[in-house]
Protein backbone atom coordinates (compact mmCIF):
# COMPACT_ATOMS: atom_id res chain seq x y z
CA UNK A 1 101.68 115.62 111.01
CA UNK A 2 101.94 116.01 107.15
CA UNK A 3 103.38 113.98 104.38
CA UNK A 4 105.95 117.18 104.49
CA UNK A 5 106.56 116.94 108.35
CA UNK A 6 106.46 113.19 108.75
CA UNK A 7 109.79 111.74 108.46
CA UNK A 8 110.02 109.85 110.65
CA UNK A 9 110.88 108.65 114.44
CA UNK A 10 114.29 110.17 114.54
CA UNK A 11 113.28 113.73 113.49
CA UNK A 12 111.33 116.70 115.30
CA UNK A 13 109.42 117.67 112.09
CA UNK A 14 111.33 121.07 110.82
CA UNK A 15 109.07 121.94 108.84
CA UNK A 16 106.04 121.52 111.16
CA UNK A 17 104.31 124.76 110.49
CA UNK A 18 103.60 123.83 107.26
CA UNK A 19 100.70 121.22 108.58
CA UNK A 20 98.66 124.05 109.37
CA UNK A 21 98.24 124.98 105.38
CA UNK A 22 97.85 121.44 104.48
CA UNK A 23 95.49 120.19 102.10
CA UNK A 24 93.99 116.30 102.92
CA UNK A 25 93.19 115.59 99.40
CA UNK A 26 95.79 114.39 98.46
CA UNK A 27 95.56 111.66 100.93
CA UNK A 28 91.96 110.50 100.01
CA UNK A 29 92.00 107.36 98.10
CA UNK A 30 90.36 104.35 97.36
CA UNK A 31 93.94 102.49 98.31
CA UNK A 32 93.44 103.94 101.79
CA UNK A 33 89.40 103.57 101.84
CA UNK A 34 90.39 99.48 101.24
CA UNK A 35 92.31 99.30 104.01
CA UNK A 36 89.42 100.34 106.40
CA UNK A 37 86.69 98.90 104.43
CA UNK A 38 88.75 95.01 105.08
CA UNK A 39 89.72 96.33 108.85
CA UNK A 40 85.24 96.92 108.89
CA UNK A 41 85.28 93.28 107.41
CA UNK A 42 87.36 91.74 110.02
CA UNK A 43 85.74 93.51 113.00
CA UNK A 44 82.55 92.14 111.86
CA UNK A 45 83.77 88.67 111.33
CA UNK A 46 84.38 89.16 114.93
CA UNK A 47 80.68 90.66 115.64
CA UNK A 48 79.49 87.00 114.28
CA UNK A 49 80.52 85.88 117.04
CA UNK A 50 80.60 88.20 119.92
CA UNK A 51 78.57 91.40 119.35
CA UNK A 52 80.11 93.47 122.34
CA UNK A 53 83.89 92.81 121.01
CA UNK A 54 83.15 94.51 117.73
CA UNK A 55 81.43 97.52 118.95
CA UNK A 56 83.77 98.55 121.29
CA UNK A 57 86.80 98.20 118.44
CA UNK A 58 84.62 99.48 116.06
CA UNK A 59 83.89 102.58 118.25
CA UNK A 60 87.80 103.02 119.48
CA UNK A 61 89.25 102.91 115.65
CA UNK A 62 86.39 104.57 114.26
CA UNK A 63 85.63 102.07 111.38
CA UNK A 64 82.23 103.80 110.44
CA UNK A 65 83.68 106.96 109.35
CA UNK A 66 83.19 108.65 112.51
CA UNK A 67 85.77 109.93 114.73
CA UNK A 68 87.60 107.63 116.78
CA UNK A 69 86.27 107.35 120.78
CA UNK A 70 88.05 107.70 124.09
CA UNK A 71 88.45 104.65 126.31
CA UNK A 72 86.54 106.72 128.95
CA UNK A 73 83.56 107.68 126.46
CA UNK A 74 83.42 103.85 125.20
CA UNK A 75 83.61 103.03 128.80
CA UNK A 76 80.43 105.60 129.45
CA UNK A 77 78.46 103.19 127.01
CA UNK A 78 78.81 99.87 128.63
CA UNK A 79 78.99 101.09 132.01
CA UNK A 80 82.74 100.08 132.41
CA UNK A 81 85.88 101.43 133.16
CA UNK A 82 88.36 102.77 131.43
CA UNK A 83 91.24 100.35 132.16
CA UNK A 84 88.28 97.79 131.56
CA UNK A 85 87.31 98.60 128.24
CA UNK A 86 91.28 98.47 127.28
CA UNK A 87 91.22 95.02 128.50
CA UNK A 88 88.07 94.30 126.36
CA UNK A 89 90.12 95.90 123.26
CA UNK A 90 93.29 94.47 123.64
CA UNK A 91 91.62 91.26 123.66
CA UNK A 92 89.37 91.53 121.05
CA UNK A 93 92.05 92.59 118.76
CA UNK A 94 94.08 89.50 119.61
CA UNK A 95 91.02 87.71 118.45
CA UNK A 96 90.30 89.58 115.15
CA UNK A 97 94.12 88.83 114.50
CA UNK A 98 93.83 85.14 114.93
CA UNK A 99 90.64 84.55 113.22
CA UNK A 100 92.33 86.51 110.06
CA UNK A 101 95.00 84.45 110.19
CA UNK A 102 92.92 81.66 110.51
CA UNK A 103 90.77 82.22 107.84
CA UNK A 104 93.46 83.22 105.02
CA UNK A 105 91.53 86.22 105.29
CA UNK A 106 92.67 88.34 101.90
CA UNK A 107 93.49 91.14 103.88
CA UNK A 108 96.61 89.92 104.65
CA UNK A 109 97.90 90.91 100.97
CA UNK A 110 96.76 93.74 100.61
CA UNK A 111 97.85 94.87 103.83
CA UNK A 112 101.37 93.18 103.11
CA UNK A 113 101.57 95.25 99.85
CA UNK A 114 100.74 98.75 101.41
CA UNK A 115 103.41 98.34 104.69
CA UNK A 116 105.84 95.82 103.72
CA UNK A 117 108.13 93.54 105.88
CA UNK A 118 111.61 94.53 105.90
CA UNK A 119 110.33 98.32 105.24
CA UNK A 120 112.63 100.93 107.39
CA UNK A 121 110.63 102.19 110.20
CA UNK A 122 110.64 105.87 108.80
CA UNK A 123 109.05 104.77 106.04
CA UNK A 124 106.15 103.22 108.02
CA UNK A 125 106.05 106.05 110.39
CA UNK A 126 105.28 108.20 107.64
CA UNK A 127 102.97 106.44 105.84
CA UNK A 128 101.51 106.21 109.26
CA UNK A 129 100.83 109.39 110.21
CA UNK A 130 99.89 110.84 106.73
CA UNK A 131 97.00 108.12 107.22
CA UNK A 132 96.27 109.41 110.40
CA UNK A 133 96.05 113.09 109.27
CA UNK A 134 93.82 112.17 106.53
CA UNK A 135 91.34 110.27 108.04
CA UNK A 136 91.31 112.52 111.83
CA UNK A 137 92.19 109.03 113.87
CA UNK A 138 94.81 110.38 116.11
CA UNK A 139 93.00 109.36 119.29
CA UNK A 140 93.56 105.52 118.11
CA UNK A 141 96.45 106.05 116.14
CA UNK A 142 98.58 103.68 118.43
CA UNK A 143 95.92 100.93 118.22
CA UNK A 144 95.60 101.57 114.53
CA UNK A 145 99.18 101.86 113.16
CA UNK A 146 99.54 98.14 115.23
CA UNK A 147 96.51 96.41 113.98
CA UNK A 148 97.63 97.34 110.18
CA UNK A 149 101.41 96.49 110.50
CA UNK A 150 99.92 92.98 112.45
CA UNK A 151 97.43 92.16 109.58
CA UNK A 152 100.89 93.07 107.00
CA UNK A 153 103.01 90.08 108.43
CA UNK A 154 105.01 92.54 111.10
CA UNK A 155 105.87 90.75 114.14
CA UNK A 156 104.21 91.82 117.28
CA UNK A 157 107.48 93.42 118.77
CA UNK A 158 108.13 95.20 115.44
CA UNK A 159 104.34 96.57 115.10
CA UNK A 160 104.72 97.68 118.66
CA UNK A 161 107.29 99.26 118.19
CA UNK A 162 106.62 100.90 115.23
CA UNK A 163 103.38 102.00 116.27
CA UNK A 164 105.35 103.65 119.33
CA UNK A 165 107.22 105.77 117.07
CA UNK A 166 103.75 106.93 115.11
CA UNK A 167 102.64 108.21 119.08
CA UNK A 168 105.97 109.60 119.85
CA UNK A 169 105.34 111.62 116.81
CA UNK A 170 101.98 112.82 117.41
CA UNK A 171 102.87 113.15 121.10
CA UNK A 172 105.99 115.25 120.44
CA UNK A 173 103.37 117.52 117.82
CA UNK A 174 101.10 118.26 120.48
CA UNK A 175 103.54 119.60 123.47
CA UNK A 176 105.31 121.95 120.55
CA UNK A 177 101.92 123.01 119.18
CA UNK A 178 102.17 126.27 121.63
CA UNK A 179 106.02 127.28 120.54
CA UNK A 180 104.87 126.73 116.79
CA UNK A 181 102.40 129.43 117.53
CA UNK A 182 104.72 131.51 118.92
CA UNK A 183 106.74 131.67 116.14
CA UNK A 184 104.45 131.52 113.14
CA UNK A 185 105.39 135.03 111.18
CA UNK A 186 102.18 136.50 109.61
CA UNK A 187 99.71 133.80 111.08
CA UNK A 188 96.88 136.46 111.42
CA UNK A 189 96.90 137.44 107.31
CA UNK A 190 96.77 133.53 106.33
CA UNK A 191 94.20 132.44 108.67
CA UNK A 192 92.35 134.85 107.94
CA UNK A 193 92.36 134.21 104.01
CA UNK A 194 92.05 130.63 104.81
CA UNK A 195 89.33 131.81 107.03
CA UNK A 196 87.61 133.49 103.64
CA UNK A 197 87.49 130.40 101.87
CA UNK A 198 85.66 128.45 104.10
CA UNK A 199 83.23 131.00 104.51
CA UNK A 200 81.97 130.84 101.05
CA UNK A 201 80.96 127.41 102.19
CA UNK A 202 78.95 127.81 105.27
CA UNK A 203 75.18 127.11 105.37
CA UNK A 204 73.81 130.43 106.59
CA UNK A 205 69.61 130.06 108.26
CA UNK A 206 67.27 131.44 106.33
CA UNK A 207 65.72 133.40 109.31
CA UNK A 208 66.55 136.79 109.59
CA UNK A 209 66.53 136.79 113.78
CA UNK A 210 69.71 137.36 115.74
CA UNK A 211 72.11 134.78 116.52
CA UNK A 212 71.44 132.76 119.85
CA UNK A 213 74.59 133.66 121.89
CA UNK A 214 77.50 131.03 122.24
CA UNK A 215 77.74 128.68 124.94
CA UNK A 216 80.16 129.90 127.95
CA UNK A 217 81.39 125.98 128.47
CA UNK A 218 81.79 123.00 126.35
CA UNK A 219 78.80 120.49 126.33
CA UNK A 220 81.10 117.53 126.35
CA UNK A 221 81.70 115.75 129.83
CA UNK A 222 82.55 112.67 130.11
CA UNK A 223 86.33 112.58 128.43
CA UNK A 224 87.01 116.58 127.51
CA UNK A 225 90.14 115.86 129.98
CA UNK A 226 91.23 112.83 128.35
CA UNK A 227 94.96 111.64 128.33
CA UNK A 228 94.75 110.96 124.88
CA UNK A 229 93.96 114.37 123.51
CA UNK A 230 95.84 117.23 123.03
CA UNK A 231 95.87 120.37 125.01
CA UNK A 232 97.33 124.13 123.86
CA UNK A 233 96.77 127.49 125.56
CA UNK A 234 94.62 129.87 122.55
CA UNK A 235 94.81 133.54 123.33
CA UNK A 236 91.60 134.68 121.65
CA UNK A 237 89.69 133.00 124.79
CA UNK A 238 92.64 133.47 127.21
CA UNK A 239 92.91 129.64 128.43
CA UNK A 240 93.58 126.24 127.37
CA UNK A 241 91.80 124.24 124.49
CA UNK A 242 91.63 120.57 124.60
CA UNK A 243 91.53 118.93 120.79
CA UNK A 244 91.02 115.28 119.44
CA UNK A 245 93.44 115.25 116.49
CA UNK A 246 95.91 117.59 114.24
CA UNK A 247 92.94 118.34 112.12
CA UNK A 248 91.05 119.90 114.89
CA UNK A 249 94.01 121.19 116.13
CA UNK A 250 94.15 123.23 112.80
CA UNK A 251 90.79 124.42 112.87
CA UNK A 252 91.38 125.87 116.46
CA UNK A 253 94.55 127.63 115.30
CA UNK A 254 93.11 129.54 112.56
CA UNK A 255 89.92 130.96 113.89
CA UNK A 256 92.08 132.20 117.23
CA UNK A 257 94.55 134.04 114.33
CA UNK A 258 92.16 135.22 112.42
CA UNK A 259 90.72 138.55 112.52
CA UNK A 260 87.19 137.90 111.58
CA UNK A 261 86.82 135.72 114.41
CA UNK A 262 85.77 137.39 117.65
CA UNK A 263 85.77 134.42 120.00
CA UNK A 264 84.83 130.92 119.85
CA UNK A 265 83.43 127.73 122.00
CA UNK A 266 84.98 124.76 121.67
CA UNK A 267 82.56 121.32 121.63
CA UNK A 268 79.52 124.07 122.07
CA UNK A 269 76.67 121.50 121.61
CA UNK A 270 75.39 117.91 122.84
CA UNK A 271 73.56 117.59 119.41
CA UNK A 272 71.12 114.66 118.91
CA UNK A 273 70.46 112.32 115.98
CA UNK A 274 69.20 108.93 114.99
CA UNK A 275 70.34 106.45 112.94
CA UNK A 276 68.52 103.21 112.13
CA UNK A 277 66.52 103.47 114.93
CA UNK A 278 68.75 104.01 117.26
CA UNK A 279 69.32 107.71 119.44
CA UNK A 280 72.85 109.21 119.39
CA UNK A 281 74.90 112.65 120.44
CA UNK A 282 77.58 114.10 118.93
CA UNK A 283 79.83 117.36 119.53
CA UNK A 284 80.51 119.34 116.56
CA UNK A 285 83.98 120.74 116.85
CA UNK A 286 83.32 124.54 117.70
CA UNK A 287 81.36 127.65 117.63
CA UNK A 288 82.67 130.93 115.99
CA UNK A 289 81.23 134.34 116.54
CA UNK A 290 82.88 136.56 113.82
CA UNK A 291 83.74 140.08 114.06
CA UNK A 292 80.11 140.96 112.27
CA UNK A 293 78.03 139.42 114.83
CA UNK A 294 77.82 136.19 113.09
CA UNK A 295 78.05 132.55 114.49
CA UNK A 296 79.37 129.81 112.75
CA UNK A 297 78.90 126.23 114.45
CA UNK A 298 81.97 124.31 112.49
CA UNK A 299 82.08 120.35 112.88
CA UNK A 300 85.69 118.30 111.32
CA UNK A 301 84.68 116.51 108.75
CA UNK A 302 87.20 114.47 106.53
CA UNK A 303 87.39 115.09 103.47
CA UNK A 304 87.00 111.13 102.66
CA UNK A 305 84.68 110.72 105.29
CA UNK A 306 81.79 113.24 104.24
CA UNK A 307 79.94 110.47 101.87
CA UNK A 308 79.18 108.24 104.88
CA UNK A 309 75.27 107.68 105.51
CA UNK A 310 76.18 108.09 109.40
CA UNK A 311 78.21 111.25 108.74
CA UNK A 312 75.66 112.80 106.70
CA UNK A 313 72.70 112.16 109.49
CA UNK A 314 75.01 113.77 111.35
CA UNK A 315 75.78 116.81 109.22
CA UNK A 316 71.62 117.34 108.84
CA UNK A 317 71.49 117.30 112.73
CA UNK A 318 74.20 119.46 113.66
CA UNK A 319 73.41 121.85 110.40
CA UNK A 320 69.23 122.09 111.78
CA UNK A 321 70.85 123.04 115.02
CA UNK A 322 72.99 125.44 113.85
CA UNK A 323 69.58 127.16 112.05
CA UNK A 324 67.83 126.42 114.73
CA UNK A 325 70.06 129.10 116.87
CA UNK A 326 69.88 131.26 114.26
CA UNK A 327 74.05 129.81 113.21
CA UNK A 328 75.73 128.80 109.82
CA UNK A 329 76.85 125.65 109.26
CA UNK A 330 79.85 124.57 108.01
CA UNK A 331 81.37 120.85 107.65
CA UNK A 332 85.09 121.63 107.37
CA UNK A 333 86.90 118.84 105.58
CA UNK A 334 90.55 119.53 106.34
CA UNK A 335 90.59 120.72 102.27
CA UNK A 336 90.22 123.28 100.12
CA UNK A 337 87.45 121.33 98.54
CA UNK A 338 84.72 121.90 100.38
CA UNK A 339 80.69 119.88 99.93
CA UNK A 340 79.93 122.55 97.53
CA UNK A 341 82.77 121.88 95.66
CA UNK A 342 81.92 118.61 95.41
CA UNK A 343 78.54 118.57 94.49
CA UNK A 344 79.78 120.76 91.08
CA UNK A 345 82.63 117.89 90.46
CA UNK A 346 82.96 116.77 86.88
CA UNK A 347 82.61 113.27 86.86
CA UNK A 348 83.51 111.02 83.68
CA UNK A 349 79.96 110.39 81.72
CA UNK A 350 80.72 106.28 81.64
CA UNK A 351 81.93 106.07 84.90
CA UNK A 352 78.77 108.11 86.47
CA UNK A 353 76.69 105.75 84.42
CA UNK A 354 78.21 102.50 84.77
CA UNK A 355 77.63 103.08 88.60
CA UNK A 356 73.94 104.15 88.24
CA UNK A 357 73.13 100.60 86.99
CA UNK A 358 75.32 98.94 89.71
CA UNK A 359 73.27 100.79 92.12
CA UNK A 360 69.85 100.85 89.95
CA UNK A 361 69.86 96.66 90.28
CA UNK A 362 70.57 96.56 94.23
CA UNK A 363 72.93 97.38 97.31
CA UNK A 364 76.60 97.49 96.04
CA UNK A 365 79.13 95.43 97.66
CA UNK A 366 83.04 96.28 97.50
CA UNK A 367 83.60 93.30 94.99
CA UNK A 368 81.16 94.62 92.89
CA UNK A 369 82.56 98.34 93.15
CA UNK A 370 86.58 96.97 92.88
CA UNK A 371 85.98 95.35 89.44
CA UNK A 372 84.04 98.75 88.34
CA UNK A 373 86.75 100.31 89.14
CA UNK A 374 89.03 97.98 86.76
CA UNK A 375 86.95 98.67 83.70
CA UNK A 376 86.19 102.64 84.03
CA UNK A 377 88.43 105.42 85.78
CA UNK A 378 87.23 106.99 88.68
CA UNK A 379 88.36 108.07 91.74
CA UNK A 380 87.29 108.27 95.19
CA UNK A 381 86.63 112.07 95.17
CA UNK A 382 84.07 110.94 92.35
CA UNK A 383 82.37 108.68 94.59
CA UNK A 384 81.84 110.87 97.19
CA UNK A 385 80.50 113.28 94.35
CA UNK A 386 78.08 110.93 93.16
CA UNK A 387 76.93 109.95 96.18
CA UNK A 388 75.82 113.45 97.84
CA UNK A 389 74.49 114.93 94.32
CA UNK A 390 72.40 111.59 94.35
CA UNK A 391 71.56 111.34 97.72
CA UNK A 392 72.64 107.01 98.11
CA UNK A 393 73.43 105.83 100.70
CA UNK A 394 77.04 104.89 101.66
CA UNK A 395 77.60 102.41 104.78
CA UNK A 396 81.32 101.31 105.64
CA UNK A 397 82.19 98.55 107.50
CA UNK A 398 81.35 96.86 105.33
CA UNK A 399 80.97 98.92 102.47
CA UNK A 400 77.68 99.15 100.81
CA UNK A 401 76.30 101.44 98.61
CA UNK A 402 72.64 101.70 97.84
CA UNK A 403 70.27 104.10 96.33
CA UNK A 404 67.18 106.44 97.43
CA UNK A 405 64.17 105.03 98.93
């Protein structure tokens, strides 16, 4: 589901096994960041006036930077069904449509510019998926792909349908995902130099005390059988692994080829956080133990998405767990370019300055960061840079940037 494999709704993807080297960066932009910084705007538009309608959008496209939710899982929240919290989407979306309309909302440019009427569906497809890869949304990619083509001027049959094709696509990925194992030639000797990279990166405990041993079940309940989520049989633990999105998907793949991996958990942890006050769990993606004796607890982490404040709490959380069982940590970003990496990035001298007085004089407001970004070059990668060497704090939906307190 790669800007290589993605050509559309009227191929099978030929050259699918190259998704599994892929390298997100690519993809991360501030193009794509503005299109879910002004889908954060209009859900909170909507939040102004019913609270419960934005939350539950929010939480099933994953507007924060976190991972998009199952219906069930949202449904776990409120106390409602499934079918019910659809109903509750579907509707809400109608609403954020019409009050954008409405409104003359400006999001109806840019989203016009980026997925043009009169477009050939391939093309959207695509663009579609690549999005999708990048940012780890396949769970609402459906819901996504239709809310952006909407918002672009696309009539509702055409977004529908369009937005069919993106799911066909992912759908069709995730029932081949076993044959494309099958006949990778020489998976073990990449995964397990991909492998070698990422260790390099991993948080290791200071303690010297054995590794707790890994979990014999996942810790996540209420949706691991979801419809939406993917399913393929991984030989290194001899039975079928449920997984969220291509990204995880990856992940899985290469520690079951790799040789330095001696089995693995999937979703090993119910790990608690807070944020703001408020108490929340999340399920980091798996735990590794390598052929030393070593465990790894791995979480997906986009590679655009590692600045958030909320997916930094979480990174502290699941990385004090991790030490806390005597585990590394590692936040895998779907790159080559890993947090360390990140926190060396050269950043232009003006730029880097420029931005420490936007932030020195207050919170920083996309406006404010858009016409920044019309006087000085820098890209989103630099962000992100700044940010975590700096420690501000970076809130999406909407975007606000502020520093330490």
């Amino acid at each position: 589901m790669t800007a290589s494999e993605s050509t559309g709704p009227d191929r099978a993807g030929d050259e699918a096994d190259l998704e599994l080297l892929d390298d997100i960066a690519g993809d991360v932009s501030f193009g794509l960041e503005e299109i879910n910084e002004l889908l954060g705007e209009l859900i909170e538009m909507r939040g102004d006036r019913k609270r419960r309608d934005a939350e539950i959008v929010g939480f099933r496209l994953g507007v924060s930077g976190e991972p998009p939710e199952t219906l069930a899982r949202i449904g776990a929240r409120y106390d409602l069904s499934r079918d019910r919290i659809r109903q509750l989407h579907t509707r809400a979306v109608a609403q954020i449509l019409r009050e954008a309309q409405l409104s003359g909302h400006r999001a109806a440019g840019v989203f016009a510019d980026r997925y043009p009427v009169g477009t050939r569906d391939q093309q959207l497809v695509r663009a579609l998926l690549v999005e999708t890869y990048a940012t780890d949304t396949d769970l609402a990619a459906n819901e996504l792909s239709y809310l952006k083509l909407r918002l672009a001027g696309h009539a509702g049959a055409d977004a529908k349908r369009i937005a069919g094709f993106v799911m066909q696509r992912i759908m069709a990925w995730q029932k081949k995902t076993n044959r494309r194992l099958a006949k990778l030639h020489n998976a073990e000797p990449l995964a397990t130099g991909e492998l070698n990279s990422w260790l390099t990166q991993v948080d290791w405990p200071g303690s010297a005390n054995g590794p707790a041993p890994l979990p014999i079940e996942s810790a996540r309940t209420v949706d691991g059988d979801d419809e939406g989520r993917g399913r393929f049989y991984l030989s290194k633990v001899g039975r079928d692994i449920g997984f969220d999105s291509a990204l995880e998907a990856r992940l899985l793949r290469t520690v079951n080829a790799s040789d330095l991996v001696e089995t693995f958990q999937e979703q090993p942890s119910a790990v608690s956080y807070e944020i703001d006050g408020a108490q929340r769990i999340f399920h980091p993606s798996i735990a590794a133990r390598l052929a030393d004796g070593r465990v790894i607890l791995i979480d997906v982490e986009p590679l655009g998405h590692i600045g958030f404040h909320i997916n930094r709490i979480k990174s502290a959380a699941g990385r004090a767990h991790a030490h806390a069982n005597g585990w590394g940590w590692l936040g895998w970003t779907g790159s080559r370019t890993g947090i360390p990496d990140l926190l060396r990035r050269k950043v232009d001298a003006q730029s880097e300055s420029r931005l420490w007085e936007l932030v020195e004089r207050g919170p920083v407001h996309w406006p404010a960061l858009q016409q920044l970004r019309g006087e000085v070059e820098f890209e989103l990668l630099d962000l992100i840079a700044l940010v975590l060497r700096n420690e501000w704090r970076w809130d999406r939906a909407p975007f606000r940037l502020t520093g330490r307190h």
